[in-house]
Protein backbone atom coordinates (compact mmCIF):
# COMPACT_ATOMS: atom_id res chain seq x y z
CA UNK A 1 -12.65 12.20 11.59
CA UNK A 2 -10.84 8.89 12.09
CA UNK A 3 -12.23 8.11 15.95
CA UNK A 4 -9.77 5.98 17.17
CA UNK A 5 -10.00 3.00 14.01
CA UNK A 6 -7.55 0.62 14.03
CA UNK A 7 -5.36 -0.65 11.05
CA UNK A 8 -5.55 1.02 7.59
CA UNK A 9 -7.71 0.52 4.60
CA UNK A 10 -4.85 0.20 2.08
CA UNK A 11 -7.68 0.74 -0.38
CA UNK A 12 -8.72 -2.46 -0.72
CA UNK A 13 -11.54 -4.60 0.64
CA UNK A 14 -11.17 -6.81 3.48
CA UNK A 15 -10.15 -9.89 1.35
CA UNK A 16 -7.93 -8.57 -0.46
CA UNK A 17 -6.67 -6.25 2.32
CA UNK A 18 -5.89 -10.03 4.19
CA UNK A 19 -4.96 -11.62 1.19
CA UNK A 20 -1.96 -8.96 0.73
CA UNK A 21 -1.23 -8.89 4.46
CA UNK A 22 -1.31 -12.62 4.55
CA UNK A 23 1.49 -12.62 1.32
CA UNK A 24 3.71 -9.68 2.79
CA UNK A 25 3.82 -11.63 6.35
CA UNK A 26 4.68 -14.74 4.27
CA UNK A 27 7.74 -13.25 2.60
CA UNK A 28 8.92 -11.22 5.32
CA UNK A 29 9.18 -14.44 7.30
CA UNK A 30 11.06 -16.28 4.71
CA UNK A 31 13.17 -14.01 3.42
CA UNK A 32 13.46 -12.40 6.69
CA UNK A 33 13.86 -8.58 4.61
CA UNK A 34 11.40 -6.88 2.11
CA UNK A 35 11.02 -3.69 -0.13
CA UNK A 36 7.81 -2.26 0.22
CA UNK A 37 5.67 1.19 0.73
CA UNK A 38 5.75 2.33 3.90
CA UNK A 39 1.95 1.86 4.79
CA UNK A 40 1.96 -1.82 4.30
CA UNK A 41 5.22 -1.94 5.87
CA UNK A 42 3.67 -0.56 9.35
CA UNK A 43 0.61 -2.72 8.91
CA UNK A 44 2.34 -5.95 8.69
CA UNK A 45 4.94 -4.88 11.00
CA UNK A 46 1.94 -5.46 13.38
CA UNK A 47 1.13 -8.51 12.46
CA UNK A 48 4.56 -10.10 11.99
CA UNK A 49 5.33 -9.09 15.78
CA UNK A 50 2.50 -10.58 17.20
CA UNK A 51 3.13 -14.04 15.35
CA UNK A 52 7.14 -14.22 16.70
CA UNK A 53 5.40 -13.73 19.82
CA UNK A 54 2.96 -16.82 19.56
CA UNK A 55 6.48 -19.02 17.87
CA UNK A 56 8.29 -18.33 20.85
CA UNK A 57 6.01 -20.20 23.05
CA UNK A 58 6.47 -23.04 20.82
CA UNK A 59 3.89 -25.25 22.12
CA UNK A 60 1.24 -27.41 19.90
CA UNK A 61 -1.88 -24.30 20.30
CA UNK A 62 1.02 -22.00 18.89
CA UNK A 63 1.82 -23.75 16.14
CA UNK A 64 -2.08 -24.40 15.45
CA UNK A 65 -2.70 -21.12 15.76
CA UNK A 66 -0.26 -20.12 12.97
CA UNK A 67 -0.88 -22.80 10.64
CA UNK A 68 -4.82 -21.23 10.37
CA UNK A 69 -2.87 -18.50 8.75
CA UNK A 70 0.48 -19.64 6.76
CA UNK A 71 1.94 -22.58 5.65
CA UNK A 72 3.98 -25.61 7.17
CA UNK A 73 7.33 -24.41 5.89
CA UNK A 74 6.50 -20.89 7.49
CA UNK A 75 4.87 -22.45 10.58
CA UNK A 76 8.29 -24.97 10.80
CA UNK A 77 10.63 -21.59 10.32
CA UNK A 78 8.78 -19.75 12.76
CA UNK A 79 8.59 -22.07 15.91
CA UNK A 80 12.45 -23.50 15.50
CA UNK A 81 14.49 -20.76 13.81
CA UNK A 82 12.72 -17.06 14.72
CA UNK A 83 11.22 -18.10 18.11
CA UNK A 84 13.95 -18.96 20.11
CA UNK A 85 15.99 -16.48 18.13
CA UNK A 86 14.18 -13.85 20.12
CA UNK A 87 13.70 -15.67 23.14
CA UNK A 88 15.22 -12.98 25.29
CA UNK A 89 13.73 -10.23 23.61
CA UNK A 90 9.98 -8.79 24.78
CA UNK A 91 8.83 -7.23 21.90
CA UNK A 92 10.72 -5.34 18.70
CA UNK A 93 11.20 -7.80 16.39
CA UNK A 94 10.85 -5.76 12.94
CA UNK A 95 13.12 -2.67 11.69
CA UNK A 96 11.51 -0.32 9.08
CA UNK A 97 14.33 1.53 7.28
CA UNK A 98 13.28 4.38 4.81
CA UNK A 99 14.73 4.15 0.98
CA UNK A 100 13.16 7.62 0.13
CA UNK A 101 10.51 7.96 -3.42
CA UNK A 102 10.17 5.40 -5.85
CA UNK A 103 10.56 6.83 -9.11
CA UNK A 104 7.93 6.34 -11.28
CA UNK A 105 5.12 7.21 -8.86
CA UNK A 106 6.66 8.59 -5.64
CA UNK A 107 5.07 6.13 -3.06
CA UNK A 108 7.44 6.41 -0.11
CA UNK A 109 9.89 3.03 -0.48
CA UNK A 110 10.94 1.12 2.98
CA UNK A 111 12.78 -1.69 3.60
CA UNK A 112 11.28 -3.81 6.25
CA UNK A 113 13.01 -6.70 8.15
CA UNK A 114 13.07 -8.70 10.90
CA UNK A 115 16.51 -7.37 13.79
CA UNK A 116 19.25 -9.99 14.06
């Protein structure tokens, strides 16, 4: 019985579980849409939300904050293109759309991204 645990496993160790959370956030913020299964998707759904919310305060511990965790292009995106883009908005940031199976082994395929 599960107990009320946070996050998922993705069957990987915690390195690797942040190493692959760390690389999905990364792309979603650059490219701004990704294809992935739908468990990751919901994990760094998460994740990305909670970083848009630190860019939009835009100050210096923001921007501190998310350069212990991505780079300065991603940091430099994230405070002066996606923060104020979502100024207005309290919370909601990512869209998960469902692209049914993937052939060759059925994971369930999603298209994450982040809402204009």
């Amino acid at each position: 019985m599960r107990k009320r645990k946070k996050g998922r496993k993705l069957s990987r160790e915690k390195s690797q579980r942040r190493a692959l959370l760390k690389s999905l956030a990364s792309a979603l913020l650059l490219n701004e849409k990704i294809k992935t299964n739908e468990a990751k998707a919901k994990e760094v759904s998460g994740l990305v939300e909670k970083f848009i919310t630190q860019a939009k305060k835009g100050n210096l511990t923001s921007r501190r904050l998310l350069a212990q965790f991505f780079t300065k292009k991603i940091v430099k995106k994230l405070v002066e293109e996606i923060g104020p883009r979502y100024k207005e908005r309290k919370g909601g940031y990512t869209r998960i759309i469902k692209l049914g199976p993937r052939k060759s082994n059925g994971a369930k395929v999603v298209q994450i991204e982040l809402v204009k």
